[in-house]
Protein backbone atom coordinates (compact mmCIF):
# COMPACT_ATOMS: atom_id res chain seq x y z
CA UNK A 1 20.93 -7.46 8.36
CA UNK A 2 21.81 -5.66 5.54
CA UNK A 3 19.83 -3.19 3.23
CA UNK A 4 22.63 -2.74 0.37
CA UNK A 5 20.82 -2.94 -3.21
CA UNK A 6 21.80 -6.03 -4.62
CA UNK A 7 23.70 -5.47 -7.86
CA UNK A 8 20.49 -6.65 -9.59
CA UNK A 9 17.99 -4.68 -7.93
CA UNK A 10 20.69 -1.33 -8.09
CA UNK A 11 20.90 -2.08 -12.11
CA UNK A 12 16.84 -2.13 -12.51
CA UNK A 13 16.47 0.98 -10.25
CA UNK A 14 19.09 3.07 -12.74
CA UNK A 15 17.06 1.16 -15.88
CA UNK A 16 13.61 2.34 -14.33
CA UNK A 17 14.74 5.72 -13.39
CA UNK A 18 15.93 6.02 -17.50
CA UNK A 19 13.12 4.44 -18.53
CA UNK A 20 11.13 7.18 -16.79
CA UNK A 21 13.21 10.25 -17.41
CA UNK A 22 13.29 9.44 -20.91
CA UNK A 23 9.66 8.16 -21.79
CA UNK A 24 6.99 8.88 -18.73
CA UNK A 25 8.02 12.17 -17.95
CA UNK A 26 7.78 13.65 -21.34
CA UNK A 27 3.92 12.29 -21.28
CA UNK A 28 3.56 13.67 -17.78
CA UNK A 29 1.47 16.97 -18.65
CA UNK A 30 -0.35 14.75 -21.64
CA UNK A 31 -1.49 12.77 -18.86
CA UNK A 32 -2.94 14.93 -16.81
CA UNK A 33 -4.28 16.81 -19.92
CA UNK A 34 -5.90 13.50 -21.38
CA UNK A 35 -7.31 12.68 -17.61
CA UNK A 36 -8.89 16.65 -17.44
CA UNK A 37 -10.78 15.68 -21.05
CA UNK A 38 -12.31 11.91 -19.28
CA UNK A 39 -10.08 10.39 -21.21
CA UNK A 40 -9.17 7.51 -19.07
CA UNK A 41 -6.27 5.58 -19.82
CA UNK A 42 -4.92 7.57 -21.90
CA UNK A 43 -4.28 6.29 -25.13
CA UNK A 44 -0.42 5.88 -24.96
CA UNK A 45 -0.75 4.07 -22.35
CA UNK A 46 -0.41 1.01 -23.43
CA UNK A 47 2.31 1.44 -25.61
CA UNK A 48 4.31 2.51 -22.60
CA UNK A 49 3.84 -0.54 -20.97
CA UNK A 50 4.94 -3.12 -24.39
CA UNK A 51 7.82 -1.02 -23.82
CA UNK A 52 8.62 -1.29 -20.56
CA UNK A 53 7.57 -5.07 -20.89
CA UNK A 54 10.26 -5.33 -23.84
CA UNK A 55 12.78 -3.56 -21.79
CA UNK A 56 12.84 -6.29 -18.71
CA UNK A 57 10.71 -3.69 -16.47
CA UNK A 58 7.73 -5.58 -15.96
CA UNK A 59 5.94 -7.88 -12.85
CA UNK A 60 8.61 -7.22 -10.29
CA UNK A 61 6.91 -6.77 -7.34
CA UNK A 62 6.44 -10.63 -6.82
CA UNK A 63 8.92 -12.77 -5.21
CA UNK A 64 7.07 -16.06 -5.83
CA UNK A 65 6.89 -15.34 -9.59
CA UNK A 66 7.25 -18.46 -11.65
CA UNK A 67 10.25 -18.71 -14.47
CA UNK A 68 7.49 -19.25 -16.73
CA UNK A 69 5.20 -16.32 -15.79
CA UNK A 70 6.13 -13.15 -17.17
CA UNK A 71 8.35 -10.49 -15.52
CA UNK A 72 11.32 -10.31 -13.04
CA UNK A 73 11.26 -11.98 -9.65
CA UNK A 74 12.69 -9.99 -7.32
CA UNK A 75 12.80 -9.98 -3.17
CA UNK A 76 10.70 -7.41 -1.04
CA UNK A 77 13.74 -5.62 -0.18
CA UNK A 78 15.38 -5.91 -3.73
CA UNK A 79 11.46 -3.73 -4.91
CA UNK A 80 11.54 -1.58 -2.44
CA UNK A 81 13.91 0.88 -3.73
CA UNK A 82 11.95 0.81 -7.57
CA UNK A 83 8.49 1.35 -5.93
CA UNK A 84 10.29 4.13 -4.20
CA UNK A 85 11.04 5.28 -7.49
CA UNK A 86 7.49 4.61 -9.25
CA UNK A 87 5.98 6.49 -6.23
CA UNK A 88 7.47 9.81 -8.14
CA UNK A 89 4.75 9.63 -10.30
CA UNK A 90 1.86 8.22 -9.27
CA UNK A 91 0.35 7.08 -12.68
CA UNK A 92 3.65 5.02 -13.15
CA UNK A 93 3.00 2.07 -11.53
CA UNK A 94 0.53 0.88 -13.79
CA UNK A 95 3.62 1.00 -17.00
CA UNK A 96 5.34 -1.05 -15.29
CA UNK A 97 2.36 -3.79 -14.06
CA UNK A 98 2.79 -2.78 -10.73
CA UNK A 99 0.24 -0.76 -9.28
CA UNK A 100 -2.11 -1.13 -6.32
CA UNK A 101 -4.58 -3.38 -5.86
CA UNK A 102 -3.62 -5.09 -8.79
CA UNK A 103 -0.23 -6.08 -6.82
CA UNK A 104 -2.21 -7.41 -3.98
CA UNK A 105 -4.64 -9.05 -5.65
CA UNK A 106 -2.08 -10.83 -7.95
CA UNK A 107 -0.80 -12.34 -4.71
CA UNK A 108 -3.71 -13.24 -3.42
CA UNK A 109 -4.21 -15.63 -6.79
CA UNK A 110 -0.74 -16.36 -6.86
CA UNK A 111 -1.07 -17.98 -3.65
CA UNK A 112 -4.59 -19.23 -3.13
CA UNK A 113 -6.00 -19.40 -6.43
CA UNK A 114 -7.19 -23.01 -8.29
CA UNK A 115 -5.66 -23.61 -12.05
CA UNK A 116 -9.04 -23.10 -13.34
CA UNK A 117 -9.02 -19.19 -11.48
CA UNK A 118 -5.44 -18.63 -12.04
CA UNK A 119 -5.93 -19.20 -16.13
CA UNK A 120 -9.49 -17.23 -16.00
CA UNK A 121 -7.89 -14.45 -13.37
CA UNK A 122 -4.01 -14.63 -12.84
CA UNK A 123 -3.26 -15.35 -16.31
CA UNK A 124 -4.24 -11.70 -17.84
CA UNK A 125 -3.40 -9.50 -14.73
CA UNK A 126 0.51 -10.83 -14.88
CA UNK A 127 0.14 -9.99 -18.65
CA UNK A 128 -1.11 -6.62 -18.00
CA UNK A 129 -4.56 -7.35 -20.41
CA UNK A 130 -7.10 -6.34 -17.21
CA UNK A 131 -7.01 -4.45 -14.06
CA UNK A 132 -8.69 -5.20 -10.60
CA UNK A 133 -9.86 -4.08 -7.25
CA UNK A 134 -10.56 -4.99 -3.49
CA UNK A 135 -13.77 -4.92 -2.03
CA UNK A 136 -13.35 -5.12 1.88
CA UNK A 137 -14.36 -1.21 3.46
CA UNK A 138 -17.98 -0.85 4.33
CA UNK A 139 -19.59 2.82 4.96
CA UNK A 140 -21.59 1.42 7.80
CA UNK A 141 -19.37 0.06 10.03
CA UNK A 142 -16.16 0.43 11.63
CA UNK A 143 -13.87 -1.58 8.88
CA UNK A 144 -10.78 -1.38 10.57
CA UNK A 145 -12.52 -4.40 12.50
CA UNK A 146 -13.18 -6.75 10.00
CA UNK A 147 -15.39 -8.86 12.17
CA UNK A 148 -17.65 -5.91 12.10
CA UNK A 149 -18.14 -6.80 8.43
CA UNK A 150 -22.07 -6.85 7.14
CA UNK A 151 -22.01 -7.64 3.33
CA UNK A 152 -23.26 -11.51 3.95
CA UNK A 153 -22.07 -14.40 1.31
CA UNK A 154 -23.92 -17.55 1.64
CA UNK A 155 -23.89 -20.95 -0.33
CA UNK A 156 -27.02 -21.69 -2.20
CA UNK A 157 -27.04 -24.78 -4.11
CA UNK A 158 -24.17 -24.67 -6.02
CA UNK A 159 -23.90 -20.84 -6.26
CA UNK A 160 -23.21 -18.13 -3.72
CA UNK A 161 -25.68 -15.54 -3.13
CA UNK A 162 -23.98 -12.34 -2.03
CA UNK A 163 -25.31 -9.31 -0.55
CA UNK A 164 -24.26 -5.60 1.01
CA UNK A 165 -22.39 -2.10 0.54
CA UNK A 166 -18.57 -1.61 0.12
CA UNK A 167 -16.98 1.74 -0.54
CA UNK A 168 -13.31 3.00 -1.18
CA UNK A 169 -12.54 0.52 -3.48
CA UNK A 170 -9.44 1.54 -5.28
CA UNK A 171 -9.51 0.97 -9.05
CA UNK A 172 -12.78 -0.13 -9.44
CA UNK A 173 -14.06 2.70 -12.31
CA UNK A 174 -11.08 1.82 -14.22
CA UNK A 175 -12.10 0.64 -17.56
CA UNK A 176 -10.04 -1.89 -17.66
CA UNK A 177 -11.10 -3.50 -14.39
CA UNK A 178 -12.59 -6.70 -14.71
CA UNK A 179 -12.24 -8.62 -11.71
CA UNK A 180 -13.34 -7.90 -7.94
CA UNK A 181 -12.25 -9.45 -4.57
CA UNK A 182 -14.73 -9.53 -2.23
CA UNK A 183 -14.51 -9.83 1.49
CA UNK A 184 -18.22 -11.01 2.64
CA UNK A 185 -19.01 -12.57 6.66
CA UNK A 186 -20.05 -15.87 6.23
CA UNK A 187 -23.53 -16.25 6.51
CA UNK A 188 -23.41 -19.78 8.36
CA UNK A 189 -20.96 -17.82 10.92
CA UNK A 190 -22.80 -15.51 12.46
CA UNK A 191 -23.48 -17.63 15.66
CA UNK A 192 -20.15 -19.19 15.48
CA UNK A 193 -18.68 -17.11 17.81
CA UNK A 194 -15.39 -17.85 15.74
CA UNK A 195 -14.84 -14.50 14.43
CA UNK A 196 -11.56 -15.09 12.85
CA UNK A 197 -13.04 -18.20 10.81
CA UNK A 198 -16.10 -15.99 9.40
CA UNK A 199 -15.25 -14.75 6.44
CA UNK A 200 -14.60 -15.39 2.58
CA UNK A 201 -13.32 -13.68 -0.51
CA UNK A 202 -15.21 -14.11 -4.08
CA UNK A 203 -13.93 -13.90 -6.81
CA UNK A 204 -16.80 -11.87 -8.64
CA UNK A 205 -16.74 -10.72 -12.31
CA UNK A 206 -17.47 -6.74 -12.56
CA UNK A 207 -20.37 -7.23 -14.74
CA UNK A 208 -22.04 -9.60 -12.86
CA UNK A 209 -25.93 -8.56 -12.60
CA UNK A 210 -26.63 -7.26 -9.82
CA UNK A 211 -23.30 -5.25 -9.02
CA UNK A 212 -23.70 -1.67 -9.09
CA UNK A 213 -21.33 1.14 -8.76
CA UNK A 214 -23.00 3.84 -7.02
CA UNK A 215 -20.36 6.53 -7.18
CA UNK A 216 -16.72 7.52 -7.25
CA UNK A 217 -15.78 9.33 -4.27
CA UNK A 218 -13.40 12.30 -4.18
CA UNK A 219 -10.68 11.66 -1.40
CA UNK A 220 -10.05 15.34 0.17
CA UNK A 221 -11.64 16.44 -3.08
CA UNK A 222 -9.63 14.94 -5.45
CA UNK A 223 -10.60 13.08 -7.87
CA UNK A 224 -9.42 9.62 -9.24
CA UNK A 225 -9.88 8.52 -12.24
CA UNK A 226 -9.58 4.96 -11.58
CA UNK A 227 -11.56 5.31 -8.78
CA UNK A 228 -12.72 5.01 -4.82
CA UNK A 229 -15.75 3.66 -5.61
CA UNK A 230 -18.82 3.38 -3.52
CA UNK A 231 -20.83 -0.21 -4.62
CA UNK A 232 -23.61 -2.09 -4.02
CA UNK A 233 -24.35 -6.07 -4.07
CA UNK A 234 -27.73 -7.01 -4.57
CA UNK A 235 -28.82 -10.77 -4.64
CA UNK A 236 -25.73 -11.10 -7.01
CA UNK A 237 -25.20 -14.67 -7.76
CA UNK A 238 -22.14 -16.27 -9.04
CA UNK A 239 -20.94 -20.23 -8.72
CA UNK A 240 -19.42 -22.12 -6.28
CA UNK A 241 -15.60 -22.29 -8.25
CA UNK A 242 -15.75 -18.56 -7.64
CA UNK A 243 -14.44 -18.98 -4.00
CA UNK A 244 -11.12 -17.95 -3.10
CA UNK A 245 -9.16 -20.06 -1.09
CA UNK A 246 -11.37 -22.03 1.69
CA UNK A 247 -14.46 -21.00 3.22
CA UNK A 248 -14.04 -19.30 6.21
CA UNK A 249 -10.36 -18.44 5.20
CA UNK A 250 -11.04 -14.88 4.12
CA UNK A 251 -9.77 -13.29 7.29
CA UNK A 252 -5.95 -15.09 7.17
CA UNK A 253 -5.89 -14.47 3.22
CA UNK A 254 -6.66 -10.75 3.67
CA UNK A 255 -3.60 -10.64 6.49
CA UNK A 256 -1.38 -12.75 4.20
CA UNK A 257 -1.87 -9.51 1.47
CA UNK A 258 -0.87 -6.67 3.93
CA UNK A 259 2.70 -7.28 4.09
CA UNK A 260 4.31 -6.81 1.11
CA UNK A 261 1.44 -4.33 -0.09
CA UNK A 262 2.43 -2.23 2.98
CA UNK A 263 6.37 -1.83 2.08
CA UNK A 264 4.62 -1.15 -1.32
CA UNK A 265 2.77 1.55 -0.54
CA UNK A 266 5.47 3.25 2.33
CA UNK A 267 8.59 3.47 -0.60
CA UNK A 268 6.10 4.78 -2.93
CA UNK A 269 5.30 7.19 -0.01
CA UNK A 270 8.81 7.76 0.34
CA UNK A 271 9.80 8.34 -3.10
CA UNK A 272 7.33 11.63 -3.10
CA UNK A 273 8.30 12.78 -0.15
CA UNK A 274 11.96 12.67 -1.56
CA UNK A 275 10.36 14.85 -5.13
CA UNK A 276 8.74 17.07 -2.19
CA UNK A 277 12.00 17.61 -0.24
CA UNK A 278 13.88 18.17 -3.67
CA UNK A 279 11.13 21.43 -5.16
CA UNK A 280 11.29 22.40 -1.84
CA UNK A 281 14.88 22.97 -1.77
CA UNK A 282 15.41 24.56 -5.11
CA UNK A 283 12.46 26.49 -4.70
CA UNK A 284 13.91 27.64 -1.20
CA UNK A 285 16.57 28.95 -3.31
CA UNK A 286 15.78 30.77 -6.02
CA UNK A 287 12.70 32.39 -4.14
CA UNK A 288 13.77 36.20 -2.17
CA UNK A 289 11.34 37.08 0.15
CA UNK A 290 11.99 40.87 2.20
CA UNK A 291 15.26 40.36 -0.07
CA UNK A 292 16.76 37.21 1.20
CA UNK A 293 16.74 33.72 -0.29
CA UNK A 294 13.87 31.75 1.62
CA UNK A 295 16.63 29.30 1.96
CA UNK A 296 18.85 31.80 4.19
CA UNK A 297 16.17 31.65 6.90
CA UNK A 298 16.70 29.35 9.97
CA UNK A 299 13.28 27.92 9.74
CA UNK A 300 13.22 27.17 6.32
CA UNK A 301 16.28 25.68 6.84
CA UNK A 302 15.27 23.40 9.54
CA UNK A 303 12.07 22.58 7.78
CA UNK A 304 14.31 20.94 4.95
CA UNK A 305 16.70 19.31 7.41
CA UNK A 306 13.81 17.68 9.20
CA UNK A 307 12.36 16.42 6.34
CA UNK A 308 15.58 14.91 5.34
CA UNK A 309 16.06 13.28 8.70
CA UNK A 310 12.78 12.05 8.94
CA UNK A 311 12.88 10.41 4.89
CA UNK A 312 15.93 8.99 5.62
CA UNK A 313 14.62 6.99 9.03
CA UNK A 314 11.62 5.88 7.74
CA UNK A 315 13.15 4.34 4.69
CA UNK A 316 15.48 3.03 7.44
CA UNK A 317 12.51 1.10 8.75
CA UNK A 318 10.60 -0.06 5.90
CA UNK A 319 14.02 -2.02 4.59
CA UNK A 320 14.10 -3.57 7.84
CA UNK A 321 10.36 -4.71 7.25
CA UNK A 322 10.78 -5.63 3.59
CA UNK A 323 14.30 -7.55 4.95
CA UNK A 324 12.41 -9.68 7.88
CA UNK A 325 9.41 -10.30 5.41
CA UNK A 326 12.31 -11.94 3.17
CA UNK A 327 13.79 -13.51 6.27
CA UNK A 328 10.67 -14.54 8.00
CA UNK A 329 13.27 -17.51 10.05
CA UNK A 330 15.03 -14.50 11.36
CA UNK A 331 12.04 -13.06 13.62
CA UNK A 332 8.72 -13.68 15.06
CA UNK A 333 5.57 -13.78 13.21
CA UNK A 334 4.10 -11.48 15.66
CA UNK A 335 7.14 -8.90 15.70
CA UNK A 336 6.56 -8.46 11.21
CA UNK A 337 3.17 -7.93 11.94
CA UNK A 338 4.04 -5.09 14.63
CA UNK A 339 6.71 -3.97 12.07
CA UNK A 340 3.84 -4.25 9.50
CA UNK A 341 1.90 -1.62 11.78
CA UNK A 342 4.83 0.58 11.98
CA UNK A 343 5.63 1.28 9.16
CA UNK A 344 2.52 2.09 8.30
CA UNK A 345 1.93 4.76 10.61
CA UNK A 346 5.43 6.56 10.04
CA UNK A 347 4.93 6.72 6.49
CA UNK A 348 1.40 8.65 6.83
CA UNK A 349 2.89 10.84 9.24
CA UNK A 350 6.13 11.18 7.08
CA UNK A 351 4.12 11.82 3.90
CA UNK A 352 1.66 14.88 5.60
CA UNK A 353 4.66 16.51 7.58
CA UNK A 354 7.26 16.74 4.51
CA UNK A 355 4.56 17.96 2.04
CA UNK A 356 3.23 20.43 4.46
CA UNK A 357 6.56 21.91 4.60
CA UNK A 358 7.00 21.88 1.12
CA UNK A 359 3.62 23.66 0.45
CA UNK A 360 4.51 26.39 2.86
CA UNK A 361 7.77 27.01 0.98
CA UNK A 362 6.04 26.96 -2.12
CA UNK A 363 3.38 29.56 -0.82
CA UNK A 364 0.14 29.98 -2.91
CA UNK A 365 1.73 27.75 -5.95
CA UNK A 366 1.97 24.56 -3.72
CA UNK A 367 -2.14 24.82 -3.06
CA UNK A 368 -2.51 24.63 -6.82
CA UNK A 369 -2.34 21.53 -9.24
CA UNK A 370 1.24 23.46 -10.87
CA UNK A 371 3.03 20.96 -8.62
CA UNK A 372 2.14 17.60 -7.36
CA UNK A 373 2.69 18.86 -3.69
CA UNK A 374 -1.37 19.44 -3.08
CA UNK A 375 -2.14 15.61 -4.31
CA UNK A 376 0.68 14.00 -2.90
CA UNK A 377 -0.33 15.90 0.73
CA UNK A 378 -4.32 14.28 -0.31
CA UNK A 379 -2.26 10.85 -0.31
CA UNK A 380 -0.53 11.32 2.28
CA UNK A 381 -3.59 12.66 4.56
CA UNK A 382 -5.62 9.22 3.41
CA UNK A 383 -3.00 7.04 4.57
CA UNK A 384 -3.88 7.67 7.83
CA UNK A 385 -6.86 6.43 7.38
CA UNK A 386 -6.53 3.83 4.79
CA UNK A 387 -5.63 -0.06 5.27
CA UNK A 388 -6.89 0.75 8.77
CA UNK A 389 -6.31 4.25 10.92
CA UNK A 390 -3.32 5.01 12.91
CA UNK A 391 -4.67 4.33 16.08
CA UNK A 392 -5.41 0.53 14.91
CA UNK A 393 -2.01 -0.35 14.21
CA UNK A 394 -0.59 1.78 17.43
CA UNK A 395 -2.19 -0.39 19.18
CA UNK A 396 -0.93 -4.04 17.41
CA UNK A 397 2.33 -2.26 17.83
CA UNK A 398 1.58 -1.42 21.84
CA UNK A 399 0.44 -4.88 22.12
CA UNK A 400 2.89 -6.26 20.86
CA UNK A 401 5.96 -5.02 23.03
CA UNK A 402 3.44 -5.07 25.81
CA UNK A 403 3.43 -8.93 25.48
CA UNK A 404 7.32 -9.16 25.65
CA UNK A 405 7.39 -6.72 28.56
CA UNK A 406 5.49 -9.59 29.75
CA UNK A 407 7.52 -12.19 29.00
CA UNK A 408 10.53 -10.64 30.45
CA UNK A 409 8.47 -9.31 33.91
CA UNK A 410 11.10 -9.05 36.45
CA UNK A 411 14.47 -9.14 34.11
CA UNK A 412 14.57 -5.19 34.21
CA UNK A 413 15.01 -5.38 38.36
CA UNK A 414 18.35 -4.96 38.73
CA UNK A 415 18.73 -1.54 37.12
CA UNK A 416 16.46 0.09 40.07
CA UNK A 417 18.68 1.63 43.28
CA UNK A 418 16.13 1.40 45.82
CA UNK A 419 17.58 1.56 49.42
CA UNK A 420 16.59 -1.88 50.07
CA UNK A 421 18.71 -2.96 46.95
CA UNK A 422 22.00 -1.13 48.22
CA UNK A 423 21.71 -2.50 51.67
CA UNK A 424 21.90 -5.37 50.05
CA UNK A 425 24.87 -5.63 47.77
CA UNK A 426 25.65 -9.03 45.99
CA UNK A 427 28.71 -11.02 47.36
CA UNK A 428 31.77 -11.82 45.22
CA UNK A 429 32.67 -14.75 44.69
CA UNK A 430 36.86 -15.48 44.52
């Protein structure tokens, strides 16, 4: 097992981190400016991404890309380390064709979708010329449980009539978003009693009557341009080609996308909470408080070397989930998905712990938008909610070395010392 950068992968992380010193940075404040004035993308934007698609920086978050589609294949472990790098700054992902849920949702086509889809769908998200989102959170019911899911698809002729509420759907007030996966319980299921075999994902166009955005919703008050949008479904019809995959296949499809998104979303995690660490530190040293550095002080000082243990260990453990995802003959199914869970959970705890250090170094200035430190803590705060909560994956990660305590019962006898076990000492053979 080893987590080395390939030579490739460590030549596109020191071309991305140019690329971004030299042209997103300098448009960093521009961005924010042209966001404050709901103007949304801003209009550079897409001449930032021609030229990150002319410099080879484009698509390479996909390790089943075709040599005719365009971009650079890469491995999950070979991305990590440039999503880490993207996760800097947060509106950087998109430059580069790589942002959330378009990344997810290009898999999702990539792997399930029919030629006919995969022109109409697949074809302009790879080239950059539309966005996306995924519908699958509902505000009525617990969605960590996806069997609890209410919005109902059902076949009707040859169409599918759909109908409910979804909220939190990243992306979907982005202009440019044009295409919406749907996860819907199967109407024809409901007294099935299969509830793993229930569900389906549609393929529905965003300006298909009857599909309503009610609002976007502020996440700890902040506000997203591209959205976490609140919508509704009402008798919305679309055809039968618009089916994803099989019927009753939603549930495995939507499992399929959580890997790689995951390692995704935990290096971009990990890549702010390396910016945090880094203010922190220089502002820890050129800030006198009762006329001392606030980097002379023992718990500032342990604050930063925390954080710098902690980064460094969870990175640790999302290589080692990006490397078994690559190497999925080398381990269990059920052991990814428990790494899956893991990693998960450290990087929302990671993300909340290291910026809430960083904000108390910074005092008064880290509560403000001067530094990224308040968003990035926002983030970090809805992680532990998002893609299910905490306690959801605890528990696949419980279960799971529950069931090989199980398989081993017994094998962990001999390191007791009961008395009955040293009256009885084992004989030695000549």
């Amino acid at each position: 097992m080893d987590f080395e950068h390939s030579p490739q992968a460590a030549a596109l992380q020191q071309r991305l981190d140019a690329f971004m010193q030299r042209y997103l940075l300098p448009y960093n404040a521009a961005w924010h400016q042209s966001v404050q004035q709901g103007i949304f993308p801003p209009p550079f934007l897409e001449d930032l991404k021609s030229l990150a698609r002319e410099e080879g920086l484009w698509n390479l978050f996909l390790p089943g890309l075709r040599d005719d589609e365009p971009g650079t294949r890469l491995s999950n472990l070979d991305y990590a380390p440039l999503a880490e790098t993207m996760g800097r700054l947060p509106w950087a992902a998109e430059v580069f064709n790589c942002s959330a849920p378009d990344t997810g949702n290009t898999e999702l086509l990539h792997r399930f979708a029919t030629p006919a889809q995969r022109a109409r769908w697949l074809t302009p998200l790879l080239n950059g010329d539309m966005r996306s989102a995924f519908a699958m959170s509902e505000p009525d019911v617990a969605s960590s449980d996806p069997t609890n899911l209410q919005t109902v698809v059902r076949r009707d002729g040859e169409e599918f009539l759909l109908n409910g509420r979804k909220w939190f759907i990243t992306g979907a007030a982005h202009p440019h978003c044009k295409l919406l996966i749907v996860m819907a319980r199967n109407a024809d299921a409901e007294n099935s009693g299969d509830k793993h075999h229930g569900h389906s994902m549609l393929l529905l166009p965003m300006d298909t009557p009857g599909v309503e955005i009610v609002r976007n919703i502020p996440v700890v008050h902040h506000h997203a341009p591209e959205g976490h949008c609140e919508m509704v479904f009402r008798h919305v019809r679309v055809p039968a080609d618009h089916l994803l995959g099989t019927w009753g296949g939603g549930f495995a499809m939507a499992q399929a996308r959580l890997g790689p998104g995951r390692v995704h979303h935990c290096m971009r995690t990990i890549g702010q909470c390396e910016l945090a660490l880094e203010l922190a530190s220089e502002r820890a040293l050129e800030r006198e408080s009762f006329g001392r550095h606030l980097a002379d002080y023992a718990n500032v000082q342990e604050w930063i070397a925390q954080s710098r243990i902690e980064i460094d260990q969870a990175r640790l453990l999302v290589l080692r989930c990006a490397w078994w995802l690559d190497h999925p003959d080398r381990t269990t199914p059920a052991a990814v998905r428990a790494q899956v869970a893991a990693i998960k959970v450290v990087a929302a705890g990671l993300q909340t712990r290291v910026m809430d250090r960083a904000m108390q170094i910074f005092g008064a200035m880290g509560l403000s938008p001067d530094t990224p430190l308040a968003y990035f803590w926002t983030w970090g705060r809805a992680l532990h909610l998002m893609d299910g909560p905490d306690e959801v994956h605890l528990r696949s990660v419980a279960r799971h070395e529950l069931a090989r305590a199980k398989a081993r019962m017994g094998a962990t006898a001999a390191y007791f010392t009961t008395p009955e076990q040293m009256r009885a000492p084992p004989h030695l053979s000549a």
